[in-house]
Protein backbone atom coordinates (compact mmCIF):
# COMPACT_ATOMS: atom_id res chain seq x y z
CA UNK A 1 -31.59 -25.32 -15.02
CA UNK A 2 -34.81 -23.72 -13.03
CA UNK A 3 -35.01 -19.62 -13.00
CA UNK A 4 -37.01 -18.00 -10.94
CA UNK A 5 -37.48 -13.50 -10.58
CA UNK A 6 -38.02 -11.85 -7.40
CA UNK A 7 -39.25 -7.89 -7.27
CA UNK A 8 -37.30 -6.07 -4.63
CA UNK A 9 -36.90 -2.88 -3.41
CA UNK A 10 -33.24 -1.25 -3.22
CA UNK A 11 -32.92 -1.47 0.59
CA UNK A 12 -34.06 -5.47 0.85
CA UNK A 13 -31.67 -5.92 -2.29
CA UNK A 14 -28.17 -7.46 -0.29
CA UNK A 15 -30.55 -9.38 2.20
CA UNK A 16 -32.57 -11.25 -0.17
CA UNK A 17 -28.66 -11.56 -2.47
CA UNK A 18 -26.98 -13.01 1.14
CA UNK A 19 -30.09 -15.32 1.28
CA UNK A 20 -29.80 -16.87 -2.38
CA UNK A 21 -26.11 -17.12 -1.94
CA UNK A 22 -26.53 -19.28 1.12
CA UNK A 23 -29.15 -21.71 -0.40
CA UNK A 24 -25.93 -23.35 -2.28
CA UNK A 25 -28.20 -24.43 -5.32
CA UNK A 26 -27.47 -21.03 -7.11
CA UNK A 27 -25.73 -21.04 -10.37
CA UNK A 28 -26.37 -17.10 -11.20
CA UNK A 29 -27.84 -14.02 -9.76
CA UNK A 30 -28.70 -11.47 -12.12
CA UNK A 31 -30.03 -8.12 -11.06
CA UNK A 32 -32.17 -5.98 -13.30
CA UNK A 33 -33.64 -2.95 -13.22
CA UNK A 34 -36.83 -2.58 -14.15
CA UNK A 35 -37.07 -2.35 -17.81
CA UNK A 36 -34.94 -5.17 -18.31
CA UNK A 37 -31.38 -3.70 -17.60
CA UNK A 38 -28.28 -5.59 -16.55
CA UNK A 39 -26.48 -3.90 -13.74
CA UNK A 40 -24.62 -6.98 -11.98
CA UNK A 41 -24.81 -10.80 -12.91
CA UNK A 42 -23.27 -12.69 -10.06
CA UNK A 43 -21.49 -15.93 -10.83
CA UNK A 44 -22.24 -18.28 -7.90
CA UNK A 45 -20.24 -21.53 -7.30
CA UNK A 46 -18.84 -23.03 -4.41
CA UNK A 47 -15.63 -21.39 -4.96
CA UNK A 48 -16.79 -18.00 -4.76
CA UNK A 49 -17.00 -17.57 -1.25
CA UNK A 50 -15.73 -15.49 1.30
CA UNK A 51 -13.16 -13.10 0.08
CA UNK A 52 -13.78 -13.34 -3.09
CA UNK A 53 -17.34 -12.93 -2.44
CA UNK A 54 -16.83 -9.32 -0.94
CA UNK A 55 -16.20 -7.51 -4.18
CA UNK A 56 -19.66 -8.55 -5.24
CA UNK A 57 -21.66 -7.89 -2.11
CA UNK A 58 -20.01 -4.35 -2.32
CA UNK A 59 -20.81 -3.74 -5.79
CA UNK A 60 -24.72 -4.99 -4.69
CA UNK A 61 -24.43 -2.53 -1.74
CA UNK A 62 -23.53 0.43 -3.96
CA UNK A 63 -26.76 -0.56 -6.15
CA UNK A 64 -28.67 -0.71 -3.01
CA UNK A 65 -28.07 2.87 -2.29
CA UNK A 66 -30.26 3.96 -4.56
CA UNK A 67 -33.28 2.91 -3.06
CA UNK A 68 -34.45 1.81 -6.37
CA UNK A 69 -36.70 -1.12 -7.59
CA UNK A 70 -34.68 -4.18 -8.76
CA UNK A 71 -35.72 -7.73 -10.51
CA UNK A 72 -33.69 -10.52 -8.99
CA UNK A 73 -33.09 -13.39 -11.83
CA UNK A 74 -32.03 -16.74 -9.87
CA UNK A 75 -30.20 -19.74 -11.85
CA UNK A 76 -30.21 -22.56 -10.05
CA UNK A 77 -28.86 -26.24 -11.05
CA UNK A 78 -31.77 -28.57 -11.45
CA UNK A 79 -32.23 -31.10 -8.35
């Protein structure tokens, strides 16, 4: 497994989560806040998608909102 952290800001927070969902070598997304909090970790195989994908984005949407700065933990499978 590689993991990589990306600093974002609340409003770029569901285009940078739509971006590592669409890779397809993501295992998890974790958002943090940041001193190290868990708000949302984001199981991400190829049979979460679509509908069952909506839920999440929502839940990242409502996080958005608050315009606050997040730490985006990626899990991806190794190559």
């Amino acid at each position: 497994m590689n993991t990589s952290e990306f600093k974002v800001k609340g409003e770029d927070l569901m285009r940078k989560i739509r971006e590592l969902i669409e890779e397809g070598n993501v295992n998890r997304i974790i958002i943090k806040d940041n001193s190290g909090k868990v708000y949302i970790e984001i199981p991400v195989t190829l049979g979460v998608i679509g509908a069952l994908i909506a839920p999440v984005l929502a839940a990242v949407g409502a996080l958005a909102a608050w315009a606050a700065d997040f730490t985006i933990e990626v899990i991806r499978r190794d190559q």
